[in-house]
Protein backbone atom coordinates (compact mmCIF):
# COMPACT_ATOMS: atom_id res chain seq x y z
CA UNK A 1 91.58 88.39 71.99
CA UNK A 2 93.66 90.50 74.55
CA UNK A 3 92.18 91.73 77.67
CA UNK A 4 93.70 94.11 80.20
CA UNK A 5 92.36 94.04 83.66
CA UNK A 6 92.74 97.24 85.93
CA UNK A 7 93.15 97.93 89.14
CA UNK A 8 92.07 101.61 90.15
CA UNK A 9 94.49 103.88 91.98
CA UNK A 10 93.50 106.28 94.75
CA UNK A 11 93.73 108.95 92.20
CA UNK A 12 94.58 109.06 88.65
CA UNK A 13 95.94 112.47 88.87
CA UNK A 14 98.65 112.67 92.19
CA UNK A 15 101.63 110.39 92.00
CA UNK A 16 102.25 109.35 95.46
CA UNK A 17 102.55 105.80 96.36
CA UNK A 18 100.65 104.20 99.32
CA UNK A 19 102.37 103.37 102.68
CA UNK A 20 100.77 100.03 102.25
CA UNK A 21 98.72 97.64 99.86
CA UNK A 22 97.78 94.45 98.58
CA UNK A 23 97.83 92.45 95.72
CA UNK A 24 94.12 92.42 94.37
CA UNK A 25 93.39 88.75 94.06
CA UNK A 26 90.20 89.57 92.25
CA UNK A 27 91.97 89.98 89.44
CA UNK A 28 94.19 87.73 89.60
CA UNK A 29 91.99 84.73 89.80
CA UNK A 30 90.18 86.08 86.56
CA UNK A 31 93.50 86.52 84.41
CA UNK A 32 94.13 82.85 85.50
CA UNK A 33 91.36 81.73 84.52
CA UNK A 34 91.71 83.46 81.15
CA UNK A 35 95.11 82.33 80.63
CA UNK A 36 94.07 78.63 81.43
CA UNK A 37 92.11 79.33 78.57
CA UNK A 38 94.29 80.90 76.35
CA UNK A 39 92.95 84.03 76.52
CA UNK A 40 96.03 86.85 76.48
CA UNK A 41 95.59 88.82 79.85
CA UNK A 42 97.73 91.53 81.74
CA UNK A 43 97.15 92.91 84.84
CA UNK A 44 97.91 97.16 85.77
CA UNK A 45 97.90 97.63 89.43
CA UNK A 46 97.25 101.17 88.81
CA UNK A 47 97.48 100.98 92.96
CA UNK A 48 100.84 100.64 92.83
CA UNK A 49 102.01 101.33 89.87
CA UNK A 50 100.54 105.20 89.98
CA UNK A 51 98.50 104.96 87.29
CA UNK A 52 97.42 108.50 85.00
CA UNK A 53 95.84 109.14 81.94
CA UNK A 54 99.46 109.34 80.41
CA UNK A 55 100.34 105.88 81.48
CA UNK A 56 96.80 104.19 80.90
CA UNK A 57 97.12 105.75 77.21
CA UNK A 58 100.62 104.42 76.79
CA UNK A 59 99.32 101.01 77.74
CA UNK A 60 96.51 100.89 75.28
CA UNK A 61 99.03 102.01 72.62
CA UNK A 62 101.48 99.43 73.60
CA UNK A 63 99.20 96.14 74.12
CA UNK A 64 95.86 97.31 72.17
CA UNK A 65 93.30 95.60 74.06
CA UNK A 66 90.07 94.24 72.78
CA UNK A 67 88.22 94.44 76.10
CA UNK A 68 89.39 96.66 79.52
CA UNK A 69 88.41 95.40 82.73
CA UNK A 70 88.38 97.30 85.55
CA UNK A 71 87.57 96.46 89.43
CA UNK A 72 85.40 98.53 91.44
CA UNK A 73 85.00 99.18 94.73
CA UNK A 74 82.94 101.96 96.01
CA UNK A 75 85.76 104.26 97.27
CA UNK A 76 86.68 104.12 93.63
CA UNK A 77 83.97 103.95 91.63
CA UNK A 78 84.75 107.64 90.50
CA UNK A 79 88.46 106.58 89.44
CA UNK A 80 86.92 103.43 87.88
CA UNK A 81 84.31 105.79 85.53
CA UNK A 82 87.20 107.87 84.54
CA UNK A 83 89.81 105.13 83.66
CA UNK A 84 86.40 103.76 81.16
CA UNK A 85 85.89 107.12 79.83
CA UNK A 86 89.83 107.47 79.21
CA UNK A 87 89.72 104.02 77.31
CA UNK A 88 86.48 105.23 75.55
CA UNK A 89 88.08 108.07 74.17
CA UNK A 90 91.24 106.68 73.15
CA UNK A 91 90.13 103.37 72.38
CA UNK A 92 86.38 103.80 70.88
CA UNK A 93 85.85 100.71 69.90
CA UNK A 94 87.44 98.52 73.11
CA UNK A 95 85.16 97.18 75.12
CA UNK A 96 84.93 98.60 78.98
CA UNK A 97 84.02 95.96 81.77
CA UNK A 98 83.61 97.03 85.03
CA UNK A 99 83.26 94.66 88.11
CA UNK A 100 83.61 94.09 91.58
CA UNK A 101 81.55 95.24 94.51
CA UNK A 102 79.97 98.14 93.69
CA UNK A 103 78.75 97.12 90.53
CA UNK A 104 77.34 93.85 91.89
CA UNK A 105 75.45 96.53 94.40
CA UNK A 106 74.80 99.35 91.86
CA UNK A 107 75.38 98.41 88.32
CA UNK A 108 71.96 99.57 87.35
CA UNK A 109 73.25 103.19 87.69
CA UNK A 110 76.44 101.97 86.34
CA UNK A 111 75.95 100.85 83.52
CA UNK A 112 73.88 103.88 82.25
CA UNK A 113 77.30 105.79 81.91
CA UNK A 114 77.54 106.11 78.09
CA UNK A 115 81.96 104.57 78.68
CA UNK A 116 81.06 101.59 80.48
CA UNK A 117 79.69 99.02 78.08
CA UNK A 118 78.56 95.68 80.56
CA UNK A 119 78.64 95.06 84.31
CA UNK A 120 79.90 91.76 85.99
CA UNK A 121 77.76 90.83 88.63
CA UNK A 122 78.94 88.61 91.68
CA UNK A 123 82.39 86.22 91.15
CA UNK A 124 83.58 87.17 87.95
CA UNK A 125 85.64 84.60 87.01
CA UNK A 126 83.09 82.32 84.90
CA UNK A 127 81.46 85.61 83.88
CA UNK A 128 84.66 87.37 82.69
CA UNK A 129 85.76 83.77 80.62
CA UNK A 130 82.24 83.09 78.71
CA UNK A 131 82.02 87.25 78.18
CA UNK A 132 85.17 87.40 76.08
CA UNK A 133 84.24 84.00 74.29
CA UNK A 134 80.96 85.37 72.99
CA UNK A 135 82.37 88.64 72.04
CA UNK A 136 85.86 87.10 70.42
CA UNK A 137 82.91 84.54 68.44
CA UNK A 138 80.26 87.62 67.78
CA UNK A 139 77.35 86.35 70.09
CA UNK A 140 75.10 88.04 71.59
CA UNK A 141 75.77 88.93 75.17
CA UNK A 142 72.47 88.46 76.47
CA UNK A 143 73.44 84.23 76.79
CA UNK A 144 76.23 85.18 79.29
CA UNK A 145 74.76 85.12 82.85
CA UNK A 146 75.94 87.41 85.89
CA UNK A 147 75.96 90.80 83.56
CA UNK A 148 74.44 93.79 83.53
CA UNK A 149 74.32 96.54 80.16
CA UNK A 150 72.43 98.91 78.67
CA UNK A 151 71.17 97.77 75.15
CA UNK A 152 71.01 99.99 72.05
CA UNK A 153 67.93 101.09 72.92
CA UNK A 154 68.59 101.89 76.16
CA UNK A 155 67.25 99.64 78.61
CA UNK A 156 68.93 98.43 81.02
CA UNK A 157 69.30 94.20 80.98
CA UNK A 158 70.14 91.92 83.66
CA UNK A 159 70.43 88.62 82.39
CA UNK A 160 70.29 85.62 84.85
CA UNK A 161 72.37 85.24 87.72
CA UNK A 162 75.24 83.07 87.85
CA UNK A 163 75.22 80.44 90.78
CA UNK A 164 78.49 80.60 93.19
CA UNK A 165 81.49 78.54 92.35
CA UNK A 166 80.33 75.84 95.00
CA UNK A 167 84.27 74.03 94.31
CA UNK A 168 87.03 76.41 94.88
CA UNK A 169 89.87 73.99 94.07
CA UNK A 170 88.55 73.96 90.64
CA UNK A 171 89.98 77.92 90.44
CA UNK A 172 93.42 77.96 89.83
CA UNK A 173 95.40 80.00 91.47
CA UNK A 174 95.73 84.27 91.20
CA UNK A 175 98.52 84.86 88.80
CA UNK A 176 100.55 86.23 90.83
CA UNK A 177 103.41 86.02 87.65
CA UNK A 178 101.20 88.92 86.49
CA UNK A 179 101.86 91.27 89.38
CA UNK A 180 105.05 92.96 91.32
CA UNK A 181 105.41 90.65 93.81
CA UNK A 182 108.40 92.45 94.97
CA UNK A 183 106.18 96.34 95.32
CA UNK A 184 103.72 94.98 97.71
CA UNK A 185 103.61 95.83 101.50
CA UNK A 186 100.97 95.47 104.76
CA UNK A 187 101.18 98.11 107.38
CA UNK A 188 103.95 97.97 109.75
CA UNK A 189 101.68 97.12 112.31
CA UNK A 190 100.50 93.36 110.27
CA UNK A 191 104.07 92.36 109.08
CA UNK A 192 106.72 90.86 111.54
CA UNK A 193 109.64 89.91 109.17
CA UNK A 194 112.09 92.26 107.30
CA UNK A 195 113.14 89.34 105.00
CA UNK A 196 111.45 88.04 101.98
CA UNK A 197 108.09 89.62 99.95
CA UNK A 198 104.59 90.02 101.64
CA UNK A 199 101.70 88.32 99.91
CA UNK A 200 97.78 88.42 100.75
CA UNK A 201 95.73 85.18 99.95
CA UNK A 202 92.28 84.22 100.19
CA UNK A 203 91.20 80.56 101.43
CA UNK A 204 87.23 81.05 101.67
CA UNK A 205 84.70 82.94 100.16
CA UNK A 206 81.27 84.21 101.55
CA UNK A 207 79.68 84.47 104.68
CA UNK A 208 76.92 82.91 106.72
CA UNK A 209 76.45 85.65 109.11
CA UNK A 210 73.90 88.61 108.42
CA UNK A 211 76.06 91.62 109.43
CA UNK A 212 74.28 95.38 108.93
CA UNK A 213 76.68 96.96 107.92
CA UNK A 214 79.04 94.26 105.40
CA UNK A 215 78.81 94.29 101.77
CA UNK A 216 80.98 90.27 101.29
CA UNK A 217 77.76 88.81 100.56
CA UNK A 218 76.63 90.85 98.43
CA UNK A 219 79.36 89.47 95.89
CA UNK A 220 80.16 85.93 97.33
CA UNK A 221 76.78 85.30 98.81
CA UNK A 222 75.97 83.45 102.07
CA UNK A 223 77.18 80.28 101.54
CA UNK A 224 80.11 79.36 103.03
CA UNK A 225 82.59 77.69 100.54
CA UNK A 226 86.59 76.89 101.24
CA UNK A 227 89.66 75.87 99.23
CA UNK A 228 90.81 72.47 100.90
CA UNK A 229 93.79 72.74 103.21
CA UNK A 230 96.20 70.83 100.49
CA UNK A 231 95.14 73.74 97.88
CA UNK A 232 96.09 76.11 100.86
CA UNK A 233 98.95 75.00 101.40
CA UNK A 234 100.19 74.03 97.78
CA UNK A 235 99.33 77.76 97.34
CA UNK A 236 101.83 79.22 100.27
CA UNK A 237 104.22 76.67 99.34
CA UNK A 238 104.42 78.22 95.72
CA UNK A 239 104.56 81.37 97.07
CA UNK A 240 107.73 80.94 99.50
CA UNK A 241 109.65 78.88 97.06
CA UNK A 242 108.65 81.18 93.60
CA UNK A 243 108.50 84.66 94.88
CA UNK A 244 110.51 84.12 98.40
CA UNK A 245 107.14 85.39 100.11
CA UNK A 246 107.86 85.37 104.04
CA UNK A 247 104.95 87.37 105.23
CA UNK A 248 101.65 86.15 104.72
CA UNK A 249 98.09 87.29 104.99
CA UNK A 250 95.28 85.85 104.87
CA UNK A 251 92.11 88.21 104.36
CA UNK A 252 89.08 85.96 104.86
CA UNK A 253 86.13 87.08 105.61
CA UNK A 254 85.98 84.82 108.40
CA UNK A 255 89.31 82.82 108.53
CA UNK A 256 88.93 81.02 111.79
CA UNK A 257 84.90 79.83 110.92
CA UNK A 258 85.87 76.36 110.64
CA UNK A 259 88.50 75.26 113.56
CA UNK A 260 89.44 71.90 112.25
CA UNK A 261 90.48 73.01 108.73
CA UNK A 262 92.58 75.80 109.75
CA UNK A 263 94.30 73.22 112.20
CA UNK A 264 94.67 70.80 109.09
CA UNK A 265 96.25 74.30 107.17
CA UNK A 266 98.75 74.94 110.42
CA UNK A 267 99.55 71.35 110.17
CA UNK A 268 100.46 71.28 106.38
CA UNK A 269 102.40 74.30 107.01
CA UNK A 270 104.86 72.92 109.97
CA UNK A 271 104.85 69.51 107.84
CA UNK A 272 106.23 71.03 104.68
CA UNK A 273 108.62 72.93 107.00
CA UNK A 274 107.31 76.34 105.42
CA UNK A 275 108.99 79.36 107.27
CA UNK A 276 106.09 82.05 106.84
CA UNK A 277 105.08 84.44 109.43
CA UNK A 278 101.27 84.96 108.98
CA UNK A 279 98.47 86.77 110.60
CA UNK A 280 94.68 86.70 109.79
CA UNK A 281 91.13 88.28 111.07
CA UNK A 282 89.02 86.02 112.22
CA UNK A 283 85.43 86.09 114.77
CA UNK A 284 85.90 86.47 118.66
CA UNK A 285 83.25 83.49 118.52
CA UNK A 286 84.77 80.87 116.37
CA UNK A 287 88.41 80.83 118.69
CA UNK A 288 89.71 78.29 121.24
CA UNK A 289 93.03 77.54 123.32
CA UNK A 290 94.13 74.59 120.98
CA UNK A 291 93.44 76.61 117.59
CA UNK A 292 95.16 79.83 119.17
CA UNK A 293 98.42 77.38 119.91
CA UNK A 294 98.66 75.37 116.80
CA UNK A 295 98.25 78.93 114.90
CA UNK A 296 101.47 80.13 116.49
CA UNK A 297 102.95 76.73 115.97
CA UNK A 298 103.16 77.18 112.62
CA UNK A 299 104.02 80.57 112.27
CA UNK A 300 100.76 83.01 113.13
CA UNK A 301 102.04 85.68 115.18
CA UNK A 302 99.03 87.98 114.97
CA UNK A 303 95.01 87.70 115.06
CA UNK A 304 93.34 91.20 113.91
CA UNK A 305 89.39 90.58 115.31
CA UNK A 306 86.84 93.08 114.43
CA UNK A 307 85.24 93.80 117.62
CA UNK A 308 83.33 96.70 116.17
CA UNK A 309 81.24 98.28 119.35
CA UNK A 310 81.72 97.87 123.50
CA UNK A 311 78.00 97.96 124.04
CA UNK A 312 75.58 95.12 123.68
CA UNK A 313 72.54 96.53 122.10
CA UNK A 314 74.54 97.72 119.53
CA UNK A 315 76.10 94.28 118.66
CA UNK A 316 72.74 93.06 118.79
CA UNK A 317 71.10 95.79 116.22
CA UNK A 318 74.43 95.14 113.94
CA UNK A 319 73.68 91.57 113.75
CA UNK A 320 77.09 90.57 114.84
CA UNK A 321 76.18 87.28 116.73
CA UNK A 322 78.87 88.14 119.53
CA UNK A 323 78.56 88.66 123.25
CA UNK A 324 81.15 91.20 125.22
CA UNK A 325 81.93 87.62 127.25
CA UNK A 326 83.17 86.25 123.52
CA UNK A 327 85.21 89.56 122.94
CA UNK A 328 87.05 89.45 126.50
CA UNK A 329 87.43 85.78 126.66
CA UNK A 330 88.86 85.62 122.69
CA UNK A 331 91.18 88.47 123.63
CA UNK A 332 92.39 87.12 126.92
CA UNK A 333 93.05 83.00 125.37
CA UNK A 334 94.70 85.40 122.25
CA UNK A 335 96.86 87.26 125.10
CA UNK A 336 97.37 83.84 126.58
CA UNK A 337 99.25 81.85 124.19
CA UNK A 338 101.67 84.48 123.01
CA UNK A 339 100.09 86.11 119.91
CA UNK A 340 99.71 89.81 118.76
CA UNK A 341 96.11 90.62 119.14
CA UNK A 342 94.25 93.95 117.31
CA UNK A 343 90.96 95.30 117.80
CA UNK A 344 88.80 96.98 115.44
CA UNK A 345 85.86 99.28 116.44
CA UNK A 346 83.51 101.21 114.18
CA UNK A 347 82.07 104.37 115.63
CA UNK A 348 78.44 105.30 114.66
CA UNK A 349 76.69 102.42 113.92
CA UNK A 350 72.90 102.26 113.86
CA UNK A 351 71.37 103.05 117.31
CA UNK A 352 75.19 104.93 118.49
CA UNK A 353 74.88 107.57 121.02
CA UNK A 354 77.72 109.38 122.94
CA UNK A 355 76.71 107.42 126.00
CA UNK A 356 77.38 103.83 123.82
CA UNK A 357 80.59 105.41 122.64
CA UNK A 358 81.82 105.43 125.84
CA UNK A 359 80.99 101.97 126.57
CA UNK A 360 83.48 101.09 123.35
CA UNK A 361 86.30 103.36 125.04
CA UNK A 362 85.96 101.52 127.84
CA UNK A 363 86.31 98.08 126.54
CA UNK A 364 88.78 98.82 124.27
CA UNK A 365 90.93 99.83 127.31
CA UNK A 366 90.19 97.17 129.23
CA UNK A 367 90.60 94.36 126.66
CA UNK A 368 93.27 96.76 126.21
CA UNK A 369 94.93 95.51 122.23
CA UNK A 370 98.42 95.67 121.09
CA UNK A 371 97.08 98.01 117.97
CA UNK A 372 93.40 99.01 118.17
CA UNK A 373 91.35 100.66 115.39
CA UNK A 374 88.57 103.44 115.38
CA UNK A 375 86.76 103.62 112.38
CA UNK A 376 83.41 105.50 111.36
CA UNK A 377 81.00 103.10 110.29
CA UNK A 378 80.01 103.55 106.11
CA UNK A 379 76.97 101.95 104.49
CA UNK A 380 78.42 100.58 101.77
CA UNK A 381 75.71 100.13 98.89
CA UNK A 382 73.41 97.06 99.24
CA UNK A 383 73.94 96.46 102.86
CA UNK A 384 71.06 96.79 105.38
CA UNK A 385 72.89 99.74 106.73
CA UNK A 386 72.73 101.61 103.76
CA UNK A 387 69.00 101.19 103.00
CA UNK A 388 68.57 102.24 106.48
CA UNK A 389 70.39 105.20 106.12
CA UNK A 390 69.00 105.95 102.78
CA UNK A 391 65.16 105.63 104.24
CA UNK A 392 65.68 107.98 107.19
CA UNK A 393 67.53 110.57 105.25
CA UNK A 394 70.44 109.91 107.32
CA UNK A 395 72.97 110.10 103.99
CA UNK A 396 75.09 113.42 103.48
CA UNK A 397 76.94 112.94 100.61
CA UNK A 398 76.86 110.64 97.46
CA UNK A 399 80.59 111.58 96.42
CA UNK A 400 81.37 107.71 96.37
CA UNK A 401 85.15 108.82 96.98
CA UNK A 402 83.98 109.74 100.52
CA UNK A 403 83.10 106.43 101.35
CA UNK A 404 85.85 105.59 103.17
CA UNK A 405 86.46 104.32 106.90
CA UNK A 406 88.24 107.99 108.00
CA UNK A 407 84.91 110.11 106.86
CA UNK A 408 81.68 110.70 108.59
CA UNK A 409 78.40 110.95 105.67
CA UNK A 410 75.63 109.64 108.07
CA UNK A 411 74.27 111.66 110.52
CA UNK A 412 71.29 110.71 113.04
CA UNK A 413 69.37 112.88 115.54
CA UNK A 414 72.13 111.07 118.19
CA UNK A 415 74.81 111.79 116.94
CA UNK A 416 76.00 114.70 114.11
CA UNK A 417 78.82 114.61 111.57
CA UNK A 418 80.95 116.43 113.57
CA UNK A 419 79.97 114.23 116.60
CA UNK A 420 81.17 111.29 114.89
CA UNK A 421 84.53 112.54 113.66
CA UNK A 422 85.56 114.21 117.47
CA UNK A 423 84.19 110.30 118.60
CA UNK A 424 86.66 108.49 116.29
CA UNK A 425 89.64 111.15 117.53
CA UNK A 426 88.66 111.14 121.24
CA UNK A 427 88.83 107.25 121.15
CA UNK A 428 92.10 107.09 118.98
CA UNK A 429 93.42 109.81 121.47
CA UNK A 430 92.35 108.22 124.67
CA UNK A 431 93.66 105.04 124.09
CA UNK A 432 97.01 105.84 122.42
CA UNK A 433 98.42 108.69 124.28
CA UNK A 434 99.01 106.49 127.09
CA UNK A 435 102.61 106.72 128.16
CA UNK A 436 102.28 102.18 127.52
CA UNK A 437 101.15 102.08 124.37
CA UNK A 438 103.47 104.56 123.12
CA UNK A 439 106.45 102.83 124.30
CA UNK A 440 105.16 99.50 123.14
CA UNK A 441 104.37 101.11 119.35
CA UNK A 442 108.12 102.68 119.82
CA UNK A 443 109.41 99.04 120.46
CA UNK A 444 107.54 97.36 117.49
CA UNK A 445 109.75 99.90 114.67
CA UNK A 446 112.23 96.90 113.58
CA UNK A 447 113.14 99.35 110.11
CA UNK A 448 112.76 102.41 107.94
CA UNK A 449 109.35 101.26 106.28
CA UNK A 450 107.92 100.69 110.03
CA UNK A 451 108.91 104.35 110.65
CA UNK A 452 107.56 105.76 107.78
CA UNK A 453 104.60 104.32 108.31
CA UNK A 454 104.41 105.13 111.94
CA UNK A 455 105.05 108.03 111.48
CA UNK A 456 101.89 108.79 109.72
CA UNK A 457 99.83 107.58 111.80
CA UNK A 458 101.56 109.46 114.55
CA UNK A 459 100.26 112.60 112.50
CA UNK A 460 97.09 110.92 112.40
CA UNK A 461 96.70 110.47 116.23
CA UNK A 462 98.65 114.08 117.11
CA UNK A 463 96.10 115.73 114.31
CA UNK A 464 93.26 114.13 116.53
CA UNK A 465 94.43 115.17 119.69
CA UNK A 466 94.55 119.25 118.55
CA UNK A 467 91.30 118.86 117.01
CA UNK A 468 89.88 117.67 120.38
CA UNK A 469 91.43 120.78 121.94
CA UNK A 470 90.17 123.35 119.16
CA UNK A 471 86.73 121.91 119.63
């Protein structure tokens, strides 16, 4: 049985390549998994690759899956629909699987879609490996836990849920043969090195926190599980020495939750003389003087920390568990020990008002990042957030394609659509066009690539600052 997995592109029908992106390890865990099994998998990064109807046709005609797979996140869920109804009618009788967060969150509605045939619910690895076995053997679906379909007569089934992979050494790891290596890129502003190939990893999966406004449980659930430092590091290594990956990132959830492993992972790193330069996110809570220096030790040169408001009672409401003391003191030890620190903020979450969006200006400033972000808070499907916004009527729009970071959809009686969007520009505006941090973002450009993409967000920030001055 042959199954091609599918990463959606920003849009199936314009043909221009992202500034940035990363390899989508989603997939690449589940076409390992397959291919430990001797399943034949391939992987389209339609991301990347700039995938179109012509070029999804061509490869159905030139690999004839039995079964598509396609990732979803809710940004794409659109794109995701139309690459299953392009396989549909192409392809009738291939079977369409769609995944990933959104349809953990909304594969009731889904599913309904007359070109999507089942919905993976939560990790899909296990899912995605018994799935094709009981269709390659003819047995009925309904034994597989963690999916969602629509039967023949039309009612929607949910069988039962799949537990959490509680071991995560027992994956093995992404695939990475499976994807161009070579094509992949972070934004200027998270890679150092002009040498070698960039690569994104994962060493944890879910989250113990209770965040508002964050779907990662919703798909990897509230337990905290890790890979051990040795699978880490055996990972990296394999990396740098197969695919001469120099920059590394690692996109936990929460990277930095458990100090003594990551020391144990810095530790590995400098003992296997691995010459990476790496940066990660991690919680303003969860950092100390000792982790900070071992981090740069072996090879961290940045810490991105997701700040997300300047006033307290807004924390508080979000769930984040953080104190402006943590954010100032994380910032300052960060500052300390030599490493590139960025802030993240998100602009209208519940309870904002223009008088608490001033109170984020003002930390920002004063905690004062090498690169700080403004984005306008979304309620992703299946958060708290959402639900909240859903209940009060808040929700303008249910184009899924405008749920992205840059758009405003919820509006409260504080604060109106338009409100939010001058916010996010008066904040970007404020705290860039200062004659520091433009010298210091001048003094970062090391190539071509950094230009490029500095220069678009330079027409990002100059956009903002007419707007401001039209309204």
């Amino acid at each position: 049985m042959k199954v091609l997995l599918i990463h959606p592109p920003i849009s199936m029908t314009e043909d221009t390549p992202p500034l940035f992106n990363s390899l989508p390890l989603g997939l690449g865990y589940i076409a390992s998994v397959l291919e430990q099994n001797n399943i034949d998998v391939r992987i389209i990064d339609g991301y990347i690759e700039g995938l179109n109807r012509e070029r999804l046709v061509k490869a159905l005609d030139d690999y004839s899956p039995d079964i598509v797979g396609v990732s979803v996140v809710t940004p794409r869920a659109k794109q995701g629909l139309e690459i299953a109804k392009i396989v549909k009618e192409h392809s009738p009788e291939t079977r369409v699987v769609l995944g990933g967060p959104h349809i953990t969150a909304l594969g009731h509605e889904v599913v309904t879609h007359d070109e999507v045939d089942i919905g993976v619910i939560g990790e899909g690895e296990n899912t995605m490996l018994e799935l094709v076995r009981a269709l390659e053997n003819g047995k009925d679906i309904e034994s597989v836990a963690g999916i969602i379909y629509q039967d023949k007569d039309g009612r929607v089934v949910r069988t039962k849920s799949r537990e959490m992979i509680k071991n995560l050494d027992e994956l093995p790891r992404p695939a990475y043969h499976l994807l161009p290596i070579g094509k992949y890129n972070p934004p200027a502003a998270w890679s150092k090195r002009t040498d070698g190939n960039y690569a994104n990893i994962i060493t944890s999966r879910g989250c113990p926190h209770s965040c508002t406004y964050c779907d990662v449980r919703i798909t990897f659930g509230r337990r905290y599980r890790t890979h051990s430092p040795e699978h880490v590091v055996d990972e990296l290594e394999y990396l740098y020495k197969e695919f001469n990956v120099r920059n590394v990132s690692f996109r936990d959830s929460i990277f930095n939750l458990n100090k003594e492993r990551i020391k144990e992972i810095c530790r590995l790193i400098i003992k296997r003389g691995l010459d990476i330069s790496w940066e990660c996110n991690g919680r303003v809570n969860y950092v100390d003087e000792e982790l900070l220096r071992i981090m740069k030790e072996s090879g961290c040169w940045q810490i991105q920390y997701g700040v997300e408001s300047g006033n307290q009672e807004i924390l508080n409401r979000a769930a984040r568990n953080t104190t402006i003391e943590q954010i100032k003191e994380a910032f300052r030890l960060t500052k300390k020990v030599g490493l590139e620190v960025h802030g993240y903020f998100m602009v209208g979450l519940p309870g904002e008002t223009k008088e608490t969006l001033k109170d984020t200006i003002r930390l920002a400033k004063e905690i004062n990042p090498d690169l700080v972000g403004f984005t306008i808070a979304i309620p992703f499907p299946g958060t708290e957030f959402f639900e909240w916004a859903k209940e009060h009527k808040y929700l303008r729009t249910d184009d899924w394609n405008s749920f992205v970071y840059n758009t405003a959809i919820v509006e409260t009686p504080h604060l109106s659509i338009n409100d939010l969007l001058k916010a996010q520009k008066k904040a970007l505006r404020s705290y860039y066009l200062r004659p520091s941090q433009i010298l210091k973002q001048a003094l970062k450009m090391r190539s071509f690539k950094d230009l490029k993409t500095n220069l678009g967000y330079a027409k990002v920030l100059l956009f903002s600052f007419k707007d401001i001055y039209r309204g």
